[in-house]
N, C-alpha and C. Protein backbone atom coordinates (compact mmCIF):
# COMPACT_ATOMS: atom_id res chain seq x y z
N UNK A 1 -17.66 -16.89 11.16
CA UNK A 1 -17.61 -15.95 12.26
C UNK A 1 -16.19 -15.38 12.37
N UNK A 2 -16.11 -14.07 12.48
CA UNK A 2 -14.70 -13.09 12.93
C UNK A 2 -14.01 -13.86 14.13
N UNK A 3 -12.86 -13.88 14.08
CA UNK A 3 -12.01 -14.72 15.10
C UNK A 3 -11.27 -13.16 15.96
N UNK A 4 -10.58 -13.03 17.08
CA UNK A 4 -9.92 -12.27 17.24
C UNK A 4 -8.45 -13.14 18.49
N UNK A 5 -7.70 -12.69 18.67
CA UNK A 5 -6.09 -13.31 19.16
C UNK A 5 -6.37 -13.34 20.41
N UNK A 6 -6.10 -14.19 20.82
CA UNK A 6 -6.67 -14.43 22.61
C UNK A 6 -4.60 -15.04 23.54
N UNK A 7 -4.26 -14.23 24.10
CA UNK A 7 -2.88 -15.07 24.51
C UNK A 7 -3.21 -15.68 25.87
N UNK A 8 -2.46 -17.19 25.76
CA UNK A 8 -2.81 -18.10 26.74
C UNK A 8 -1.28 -17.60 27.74
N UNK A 9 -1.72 -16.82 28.88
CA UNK A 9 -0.35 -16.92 29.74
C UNK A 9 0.23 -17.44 30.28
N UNK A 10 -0.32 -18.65 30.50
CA UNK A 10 0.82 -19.76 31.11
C UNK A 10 1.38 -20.69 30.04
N UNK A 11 1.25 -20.12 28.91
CA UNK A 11 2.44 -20.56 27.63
C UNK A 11 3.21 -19.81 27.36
N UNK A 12 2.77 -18.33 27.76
CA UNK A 12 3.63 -17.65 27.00
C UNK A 12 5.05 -16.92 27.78
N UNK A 13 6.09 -17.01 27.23
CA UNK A 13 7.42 -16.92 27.51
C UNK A 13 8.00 -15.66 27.61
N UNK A 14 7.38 -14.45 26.99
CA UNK A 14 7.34 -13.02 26.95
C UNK A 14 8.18 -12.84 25.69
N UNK A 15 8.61 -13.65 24.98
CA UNK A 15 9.59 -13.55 24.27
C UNK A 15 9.37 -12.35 23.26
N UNK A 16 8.10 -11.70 23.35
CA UNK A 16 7.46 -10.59 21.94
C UNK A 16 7.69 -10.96 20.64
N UNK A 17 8.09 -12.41 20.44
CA UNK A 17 8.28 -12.69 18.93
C UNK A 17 6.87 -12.41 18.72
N UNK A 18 5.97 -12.05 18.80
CA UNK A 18 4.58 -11.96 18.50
C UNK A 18 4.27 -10.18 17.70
N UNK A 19 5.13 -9.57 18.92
CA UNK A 19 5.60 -7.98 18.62
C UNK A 19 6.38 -7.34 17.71
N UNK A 20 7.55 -8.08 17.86
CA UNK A 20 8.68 -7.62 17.27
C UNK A 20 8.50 -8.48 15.51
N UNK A 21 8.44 -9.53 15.58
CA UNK A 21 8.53 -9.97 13.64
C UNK A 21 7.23 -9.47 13.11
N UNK A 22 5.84 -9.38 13.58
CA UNK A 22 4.38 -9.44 13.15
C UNK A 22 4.33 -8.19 12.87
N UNK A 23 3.99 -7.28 11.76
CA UNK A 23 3.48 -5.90 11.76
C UNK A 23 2.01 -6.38 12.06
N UNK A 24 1.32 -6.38 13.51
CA UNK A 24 0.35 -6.22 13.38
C UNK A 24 -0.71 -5.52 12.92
N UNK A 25 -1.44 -5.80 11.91
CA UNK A 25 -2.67 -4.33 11.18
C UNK A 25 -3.58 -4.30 12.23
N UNK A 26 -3.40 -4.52 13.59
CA UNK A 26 -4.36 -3.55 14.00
C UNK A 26 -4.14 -2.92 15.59
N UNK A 27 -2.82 -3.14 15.55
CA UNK A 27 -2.06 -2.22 16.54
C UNK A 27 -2.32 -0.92 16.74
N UNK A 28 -1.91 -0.40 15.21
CA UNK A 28 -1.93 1.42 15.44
C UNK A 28 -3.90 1.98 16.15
N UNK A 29 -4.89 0.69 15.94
CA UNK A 29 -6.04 1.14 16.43
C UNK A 29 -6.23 0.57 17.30
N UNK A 30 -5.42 -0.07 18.01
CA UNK A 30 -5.58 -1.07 19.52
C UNK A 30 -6.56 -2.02 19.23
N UNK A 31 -6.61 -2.58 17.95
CA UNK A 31 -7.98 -3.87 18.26
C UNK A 31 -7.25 -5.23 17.59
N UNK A 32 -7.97 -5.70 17.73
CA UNK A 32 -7.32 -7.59 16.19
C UNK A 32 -8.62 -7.33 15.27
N UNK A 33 -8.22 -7.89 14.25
CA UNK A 33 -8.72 -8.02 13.17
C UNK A 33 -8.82 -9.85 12.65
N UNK A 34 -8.27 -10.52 14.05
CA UNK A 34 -8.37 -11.95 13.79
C UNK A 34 -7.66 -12.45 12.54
N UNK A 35 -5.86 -11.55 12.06
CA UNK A 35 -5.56 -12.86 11.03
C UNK A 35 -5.09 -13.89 11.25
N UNK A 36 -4.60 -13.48 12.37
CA UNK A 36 -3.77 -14.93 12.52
C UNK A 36 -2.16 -14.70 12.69
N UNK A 37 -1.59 -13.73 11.62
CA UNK A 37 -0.38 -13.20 11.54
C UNK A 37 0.62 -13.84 13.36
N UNK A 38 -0.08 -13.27 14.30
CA UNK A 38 0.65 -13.33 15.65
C UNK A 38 0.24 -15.14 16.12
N UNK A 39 -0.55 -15.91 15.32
CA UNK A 39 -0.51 -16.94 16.33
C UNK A 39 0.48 -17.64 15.33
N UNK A 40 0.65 -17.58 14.37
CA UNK A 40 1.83 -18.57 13.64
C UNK A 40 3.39 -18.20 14.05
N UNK A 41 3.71 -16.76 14.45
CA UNK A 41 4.71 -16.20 14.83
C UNK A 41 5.16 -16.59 16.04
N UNK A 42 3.95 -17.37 17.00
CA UNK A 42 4.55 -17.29 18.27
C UNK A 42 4.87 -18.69 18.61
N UNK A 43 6.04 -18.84 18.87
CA UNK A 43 7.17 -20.24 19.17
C UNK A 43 6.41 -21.02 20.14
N UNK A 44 5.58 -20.53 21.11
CA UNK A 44 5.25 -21.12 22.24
C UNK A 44 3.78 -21.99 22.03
N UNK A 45 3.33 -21.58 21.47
CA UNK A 45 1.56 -21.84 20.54
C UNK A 45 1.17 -20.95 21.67
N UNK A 46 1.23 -19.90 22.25
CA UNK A 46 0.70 -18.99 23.40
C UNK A 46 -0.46 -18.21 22.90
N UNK A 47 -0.73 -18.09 21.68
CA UNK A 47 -1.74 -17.17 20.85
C UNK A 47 -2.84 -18.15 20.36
N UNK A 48 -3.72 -17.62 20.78
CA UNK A 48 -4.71 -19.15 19.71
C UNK A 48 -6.01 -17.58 19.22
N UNK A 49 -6.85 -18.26 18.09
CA UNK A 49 -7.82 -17.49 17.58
C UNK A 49 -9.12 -18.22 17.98
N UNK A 50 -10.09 -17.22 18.76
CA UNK A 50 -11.36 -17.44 19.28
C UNK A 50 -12.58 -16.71 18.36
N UNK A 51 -13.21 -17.11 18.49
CA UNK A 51 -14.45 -16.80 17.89
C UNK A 51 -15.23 -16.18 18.78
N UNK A 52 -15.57 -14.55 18.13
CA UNK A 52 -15.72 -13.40 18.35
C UNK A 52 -17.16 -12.47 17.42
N UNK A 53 -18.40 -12.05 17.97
CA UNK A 53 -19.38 -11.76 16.85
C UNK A 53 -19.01 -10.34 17.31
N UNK A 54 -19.47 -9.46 15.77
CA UNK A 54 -19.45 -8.29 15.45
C UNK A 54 -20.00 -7.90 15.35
N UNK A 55 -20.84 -7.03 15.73
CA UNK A 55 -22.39 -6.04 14.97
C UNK A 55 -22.08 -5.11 14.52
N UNK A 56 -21.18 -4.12 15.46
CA UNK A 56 -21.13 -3.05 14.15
C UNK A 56 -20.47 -2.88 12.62
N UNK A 57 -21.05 -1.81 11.80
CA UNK A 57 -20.56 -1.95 10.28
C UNK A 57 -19.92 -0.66 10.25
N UNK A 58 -19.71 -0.50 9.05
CA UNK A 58 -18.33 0.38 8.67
C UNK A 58 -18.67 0.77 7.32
N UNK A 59 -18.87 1.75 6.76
CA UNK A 59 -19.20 2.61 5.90
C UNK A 59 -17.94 2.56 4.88
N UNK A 60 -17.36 1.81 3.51
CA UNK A 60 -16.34 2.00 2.57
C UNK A 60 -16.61 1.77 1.32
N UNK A 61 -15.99 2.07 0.67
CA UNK A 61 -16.09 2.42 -0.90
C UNK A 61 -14.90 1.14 -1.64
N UNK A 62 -15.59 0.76 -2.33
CA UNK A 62 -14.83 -0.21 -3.10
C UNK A 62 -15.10 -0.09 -4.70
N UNK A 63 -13.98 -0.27 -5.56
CA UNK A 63 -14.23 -0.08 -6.58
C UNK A 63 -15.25 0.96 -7.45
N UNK A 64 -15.84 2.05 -6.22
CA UNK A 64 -16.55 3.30 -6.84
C UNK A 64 -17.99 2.84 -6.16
N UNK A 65 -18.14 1.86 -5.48
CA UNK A 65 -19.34 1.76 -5.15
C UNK A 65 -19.42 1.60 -3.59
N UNK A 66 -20.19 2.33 -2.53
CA UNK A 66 -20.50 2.22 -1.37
C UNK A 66 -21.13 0.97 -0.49
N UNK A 67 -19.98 0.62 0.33
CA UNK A 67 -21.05 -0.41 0.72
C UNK A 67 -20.98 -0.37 2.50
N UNK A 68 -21.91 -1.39 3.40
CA UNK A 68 -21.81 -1.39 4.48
C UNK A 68 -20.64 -2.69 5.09
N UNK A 69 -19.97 -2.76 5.81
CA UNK A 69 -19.35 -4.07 5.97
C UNK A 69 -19.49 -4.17 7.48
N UNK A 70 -19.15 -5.38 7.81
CA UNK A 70 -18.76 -5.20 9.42
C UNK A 70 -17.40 -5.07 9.89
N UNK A 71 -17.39 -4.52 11.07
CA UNK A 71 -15.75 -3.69 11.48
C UNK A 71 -14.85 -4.67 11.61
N UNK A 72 -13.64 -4.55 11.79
CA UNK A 72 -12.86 -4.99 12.70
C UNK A 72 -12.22 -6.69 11.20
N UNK A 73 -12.57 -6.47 10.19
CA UNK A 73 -12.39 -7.53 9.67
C UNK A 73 -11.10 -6.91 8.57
N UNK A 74 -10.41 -8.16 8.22
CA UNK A 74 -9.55 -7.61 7.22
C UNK A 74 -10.18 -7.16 5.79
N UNK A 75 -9.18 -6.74 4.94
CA UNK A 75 -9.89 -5.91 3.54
C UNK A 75 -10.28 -7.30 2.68
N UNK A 76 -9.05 -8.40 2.71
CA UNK A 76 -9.65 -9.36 2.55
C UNK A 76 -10.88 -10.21 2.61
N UNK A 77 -11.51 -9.73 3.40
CA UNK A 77 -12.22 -10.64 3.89
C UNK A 77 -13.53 -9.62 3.39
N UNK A 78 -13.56 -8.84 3.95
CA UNK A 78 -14.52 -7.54 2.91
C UNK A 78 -14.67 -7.95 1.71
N UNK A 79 -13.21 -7.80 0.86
CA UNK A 79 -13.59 -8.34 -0.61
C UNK A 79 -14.58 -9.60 -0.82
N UNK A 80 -14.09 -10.89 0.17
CA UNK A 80 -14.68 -12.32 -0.02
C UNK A 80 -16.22 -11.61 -0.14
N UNK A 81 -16.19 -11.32 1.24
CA UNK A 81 -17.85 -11.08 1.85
C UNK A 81 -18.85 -10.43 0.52
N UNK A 82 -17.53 -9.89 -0.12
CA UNK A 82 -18.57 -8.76 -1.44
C UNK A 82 -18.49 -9.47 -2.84
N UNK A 83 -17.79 -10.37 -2.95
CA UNK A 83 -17.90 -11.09 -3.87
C UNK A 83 -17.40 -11.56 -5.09
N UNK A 84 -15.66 -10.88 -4.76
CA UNK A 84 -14.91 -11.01 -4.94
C UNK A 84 -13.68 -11.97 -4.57
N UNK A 85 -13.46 -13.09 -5.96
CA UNK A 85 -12.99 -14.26 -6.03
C UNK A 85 -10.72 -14.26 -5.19
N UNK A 86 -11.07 -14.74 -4.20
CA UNK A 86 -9.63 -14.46 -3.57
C UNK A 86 -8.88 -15.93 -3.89
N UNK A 87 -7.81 -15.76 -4.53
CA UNK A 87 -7.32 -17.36 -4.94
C UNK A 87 -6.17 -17.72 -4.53
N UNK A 88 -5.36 -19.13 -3.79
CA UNK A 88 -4.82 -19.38 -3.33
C UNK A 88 -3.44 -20.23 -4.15
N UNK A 89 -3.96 -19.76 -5.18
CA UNK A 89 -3.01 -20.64 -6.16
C UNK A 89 -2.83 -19.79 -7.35
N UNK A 90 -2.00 -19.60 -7.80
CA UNK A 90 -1.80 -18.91 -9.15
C UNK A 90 -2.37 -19.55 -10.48
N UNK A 91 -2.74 -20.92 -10.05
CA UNK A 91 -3.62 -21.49 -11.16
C UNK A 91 -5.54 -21.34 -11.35
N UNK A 92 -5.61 -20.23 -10.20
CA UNK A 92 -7.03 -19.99 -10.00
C UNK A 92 -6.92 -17.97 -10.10
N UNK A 93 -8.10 -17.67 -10.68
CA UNK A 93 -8.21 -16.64 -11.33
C UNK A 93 -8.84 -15.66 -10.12
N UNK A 94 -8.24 -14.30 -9.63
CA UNK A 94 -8.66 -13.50 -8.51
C UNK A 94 -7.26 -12.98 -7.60
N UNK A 95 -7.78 -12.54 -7.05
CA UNK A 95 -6.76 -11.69 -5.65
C UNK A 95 -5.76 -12.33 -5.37
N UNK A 96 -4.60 -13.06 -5.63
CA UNK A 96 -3.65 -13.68 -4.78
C UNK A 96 -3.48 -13.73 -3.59
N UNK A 97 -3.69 -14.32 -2.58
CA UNK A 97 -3.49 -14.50 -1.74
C UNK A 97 -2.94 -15.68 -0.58
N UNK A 98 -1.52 -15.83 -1.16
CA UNK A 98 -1.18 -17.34 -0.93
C UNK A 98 -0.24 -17.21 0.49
N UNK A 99 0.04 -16.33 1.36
CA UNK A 99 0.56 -16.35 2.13
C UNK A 99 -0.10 -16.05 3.61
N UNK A 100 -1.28 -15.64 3.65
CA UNK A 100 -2.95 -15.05 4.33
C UNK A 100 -2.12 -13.97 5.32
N UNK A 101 -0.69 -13.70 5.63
CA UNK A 101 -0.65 -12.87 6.47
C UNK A 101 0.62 -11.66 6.53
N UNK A 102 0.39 -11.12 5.14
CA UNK A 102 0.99 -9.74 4.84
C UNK A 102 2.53 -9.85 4.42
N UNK A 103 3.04 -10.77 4.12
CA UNK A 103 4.83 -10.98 3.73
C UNK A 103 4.95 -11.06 2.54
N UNK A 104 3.80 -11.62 1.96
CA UNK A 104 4.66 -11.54 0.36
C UNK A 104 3.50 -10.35 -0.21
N UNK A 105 2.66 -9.87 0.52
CA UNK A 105 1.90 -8.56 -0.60
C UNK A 105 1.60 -9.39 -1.94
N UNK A 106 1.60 -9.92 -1.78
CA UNK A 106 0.66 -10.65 -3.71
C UNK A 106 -0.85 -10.24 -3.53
N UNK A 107 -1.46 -9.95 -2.81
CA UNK A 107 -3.03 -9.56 -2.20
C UNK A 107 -3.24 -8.10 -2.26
N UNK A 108 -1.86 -7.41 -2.58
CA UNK A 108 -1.86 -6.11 -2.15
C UNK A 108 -3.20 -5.54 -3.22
N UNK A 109 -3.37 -4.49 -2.73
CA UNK A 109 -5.13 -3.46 -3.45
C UNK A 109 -4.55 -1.59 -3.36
N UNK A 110 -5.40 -0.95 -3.46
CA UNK A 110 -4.88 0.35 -3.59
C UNK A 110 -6.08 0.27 -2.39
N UNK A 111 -5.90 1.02 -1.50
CA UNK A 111 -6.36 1.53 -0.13
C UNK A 111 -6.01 3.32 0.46
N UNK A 112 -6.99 4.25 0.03
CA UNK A 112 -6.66 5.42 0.56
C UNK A 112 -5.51 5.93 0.00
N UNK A 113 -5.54 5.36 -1.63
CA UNK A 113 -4.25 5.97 -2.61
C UNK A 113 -2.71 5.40 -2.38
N UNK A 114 -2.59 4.43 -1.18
CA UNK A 114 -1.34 3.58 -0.80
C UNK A 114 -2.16 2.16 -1.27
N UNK A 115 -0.96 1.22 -1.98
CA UNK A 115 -0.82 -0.01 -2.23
C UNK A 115 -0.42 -0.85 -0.54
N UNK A 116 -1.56 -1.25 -0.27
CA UNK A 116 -1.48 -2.63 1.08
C UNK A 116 -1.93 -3.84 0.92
N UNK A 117 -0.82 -4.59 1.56
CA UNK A 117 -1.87 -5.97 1.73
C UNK A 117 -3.13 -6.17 2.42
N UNK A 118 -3.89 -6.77 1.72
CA UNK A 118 -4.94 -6.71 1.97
C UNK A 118 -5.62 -7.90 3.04
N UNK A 119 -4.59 -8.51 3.33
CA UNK A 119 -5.06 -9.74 4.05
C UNK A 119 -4.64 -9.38 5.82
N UNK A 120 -3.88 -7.94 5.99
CA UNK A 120 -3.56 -8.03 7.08
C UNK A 120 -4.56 -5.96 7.15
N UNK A 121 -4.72 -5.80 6.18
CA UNK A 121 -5.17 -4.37 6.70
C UNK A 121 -6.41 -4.45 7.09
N UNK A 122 -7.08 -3.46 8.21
CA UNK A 122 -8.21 -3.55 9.03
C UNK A 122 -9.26 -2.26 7.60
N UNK A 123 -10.52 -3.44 7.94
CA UNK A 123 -11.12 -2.27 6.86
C UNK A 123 -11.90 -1.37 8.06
N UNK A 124 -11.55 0.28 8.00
CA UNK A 124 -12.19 1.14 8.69
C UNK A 124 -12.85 1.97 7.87
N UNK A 125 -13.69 2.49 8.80
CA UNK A 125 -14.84 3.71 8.26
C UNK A 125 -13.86 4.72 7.20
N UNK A 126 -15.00 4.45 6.04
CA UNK A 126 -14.41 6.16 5.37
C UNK A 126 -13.54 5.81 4.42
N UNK A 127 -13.19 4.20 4.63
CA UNK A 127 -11.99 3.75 3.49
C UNK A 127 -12.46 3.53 1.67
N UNK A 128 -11.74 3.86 1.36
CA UNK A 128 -11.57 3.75 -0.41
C UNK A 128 -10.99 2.59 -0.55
N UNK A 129 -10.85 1.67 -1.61
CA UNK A 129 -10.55 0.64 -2.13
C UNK A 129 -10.52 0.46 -3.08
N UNK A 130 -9.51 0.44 -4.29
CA UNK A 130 -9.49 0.07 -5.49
C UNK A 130 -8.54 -1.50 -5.62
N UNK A 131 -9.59 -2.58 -6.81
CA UNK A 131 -9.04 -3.49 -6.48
C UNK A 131 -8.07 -3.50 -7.78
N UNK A 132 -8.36 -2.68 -9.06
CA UNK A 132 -7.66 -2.55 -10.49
C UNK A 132 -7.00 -1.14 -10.08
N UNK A 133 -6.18 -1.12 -10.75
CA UNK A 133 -5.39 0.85 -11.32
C UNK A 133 -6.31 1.05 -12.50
N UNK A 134 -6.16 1.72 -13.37
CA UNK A 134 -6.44 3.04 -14.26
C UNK A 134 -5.98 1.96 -15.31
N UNK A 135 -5.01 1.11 -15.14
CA UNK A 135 -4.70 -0.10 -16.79
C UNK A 135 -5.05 -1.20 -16.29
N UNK A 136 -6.01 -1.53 -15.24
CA UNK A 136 -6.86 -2.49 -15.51
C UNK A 136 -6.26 -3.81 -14.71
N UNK A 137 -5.02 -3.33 -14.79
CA UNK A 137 -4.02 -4.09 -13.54
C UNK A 137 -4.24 -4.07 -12.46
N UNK A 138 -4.11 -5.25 -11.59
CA UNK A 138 -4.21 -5.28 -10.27
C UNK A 138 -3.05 -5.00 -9.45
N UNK A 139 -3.02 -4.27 -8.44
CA UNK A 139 -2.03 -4.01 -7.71
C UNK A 139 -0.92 -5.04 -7.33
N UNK A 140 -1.90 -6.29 -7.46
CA UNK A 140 -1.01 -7.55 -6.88
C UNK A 140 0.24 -7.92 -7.57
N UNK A 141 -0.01 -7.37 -8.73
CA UNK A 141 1.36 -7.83 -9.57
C UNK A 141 2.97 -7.10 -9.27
N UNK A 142 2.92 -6.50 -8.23
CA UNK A 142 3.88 -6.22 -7.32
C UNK A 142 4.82 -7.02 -6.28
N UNK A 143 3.98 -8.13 -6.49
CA UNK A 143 4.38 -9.07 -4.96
C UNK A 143 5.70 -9.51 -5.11
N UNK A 144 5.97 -9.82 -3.90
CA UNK A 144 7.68 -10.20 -3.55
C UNK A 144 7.23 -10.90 -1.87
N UNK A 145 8.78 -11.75 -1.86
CA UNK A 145 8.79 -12.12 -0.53
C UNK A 145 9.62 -11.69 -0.11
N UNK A 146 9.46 -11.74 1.71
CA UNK A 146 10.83 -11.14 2.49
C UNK A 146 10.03 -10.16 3.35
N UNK A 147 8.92 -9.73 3.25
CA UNK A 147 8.85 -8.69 4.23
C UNK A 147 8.49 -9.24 5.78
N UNK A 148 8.49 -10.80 6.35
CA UNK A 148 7.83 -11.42 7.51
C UNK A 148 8.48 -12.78 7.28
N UNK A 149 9.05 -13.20 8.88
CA UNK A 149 9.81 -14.25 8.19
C UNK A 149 8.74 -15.21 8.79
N UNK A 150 7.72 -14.82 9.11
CA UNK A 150 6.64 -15.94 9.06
C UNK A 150 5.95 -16.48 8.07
N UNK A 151 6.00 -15.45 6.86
CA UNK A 151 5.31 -16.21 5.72
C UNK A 151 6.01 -16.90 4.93
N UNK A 152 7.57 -16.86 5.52
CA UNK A 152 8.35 -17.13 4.22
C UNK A 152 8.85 -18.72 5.22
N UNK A 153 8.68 -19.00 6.19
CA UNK A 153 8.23 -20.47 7.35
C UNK A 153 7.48 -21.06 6.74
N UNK A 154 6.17 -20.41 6.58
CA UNK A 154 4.62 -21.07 6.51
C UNK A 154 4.77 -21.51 4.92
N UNK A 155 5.22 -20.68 4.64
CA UNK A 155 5.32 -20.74 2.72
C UNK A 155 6.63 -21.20 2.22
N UNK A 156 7.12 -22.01 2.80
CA UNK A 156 8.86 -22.44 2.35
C UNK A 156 8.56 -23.57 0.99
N UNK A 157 7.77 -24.01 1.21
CA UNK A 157 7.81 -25.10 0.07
C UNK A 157 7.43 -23.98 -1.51
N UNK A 158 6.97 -22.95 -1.51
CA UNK A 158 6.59 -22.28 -2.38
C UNK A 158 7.81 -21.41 -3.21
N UNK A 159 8.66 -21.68 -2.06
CA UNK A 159 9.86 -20.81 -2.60
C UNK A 159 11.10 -21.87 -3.21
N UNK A 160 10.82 -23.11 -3.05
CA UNK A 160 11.70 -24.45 -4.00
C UNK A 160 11.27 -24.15 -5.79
């Protein structure tokens, strides 16, 4: 089940570390997309993830083929849902995705002709998705760390 960010206010301190370090992906459309990104960010545990059902779907194109998904979920999670292998280890074959919340881009995909991570972008109506380029390469082979200093917290032992 889709989770979405619920803030508990009598934890929370106002501090906007939730605002200010998190590029939230689903700010610019006012909704959550349930990654999680804002509850690991926040010092206070003030954010927790609830479980949330979805009905409506969303009309996108992946890899040249049309499909229906339900809204409000990351591209990640689209991919899982479609059947596409997302792997957490570089010793397992698929999507990289070892940081689940947009800092190191190893997950990144081609989306609407821009390279995004895919674990924090909201899949909306009308979207394109390529998970290879034109040489068969995956976008992911771009990745770097540094862009969230939450993943690079959550993921410190990865960087020894």
């Amino acid at each position: 089940m889709p989770y979405i960010a619920h803030h508990i206010l009598e934890k929370c301190h106002h501090c906007h570390t939730c605002l200010k370090i998190v590029a939230c992906p689903g700010a610019e459309y006012d909704i959550c997309i349930g990654c999680g990104a804002c509850v690991l960010a926040c010092p206070h545990q003030a954010i927790e993830l609830v479980a949330e059902e979805r009905q409506e779907e969303v009309s996108i194109e992946v890899d040249g083929k049309s499909v229906q998904v339900t809204e409000r979920l990351s591209v990640k999670e689209v991919l899982q849902q479609l059947g596409y292998n997302v792997a957490n280890s570089l010793t397992e074959e698929g999507l990289f995705a070892p940081c689940q919340v947009g800092a190191c881009s190893c997950c990144a995909v081609v989306i609407d002709g821009i390279v995004r991570p895919s674990c924090v972008t909201a899949a909306k109506d009308g979207m394109n998705i390529r998970t290879k380029e034109d040489r068969g390469r995956l976008p992911a082979q771009y990745c770097g760390w540094g862009r969230n200093t939450v993943a690079i917290e959550k993921n410190r032992w990865w960087l020894h």
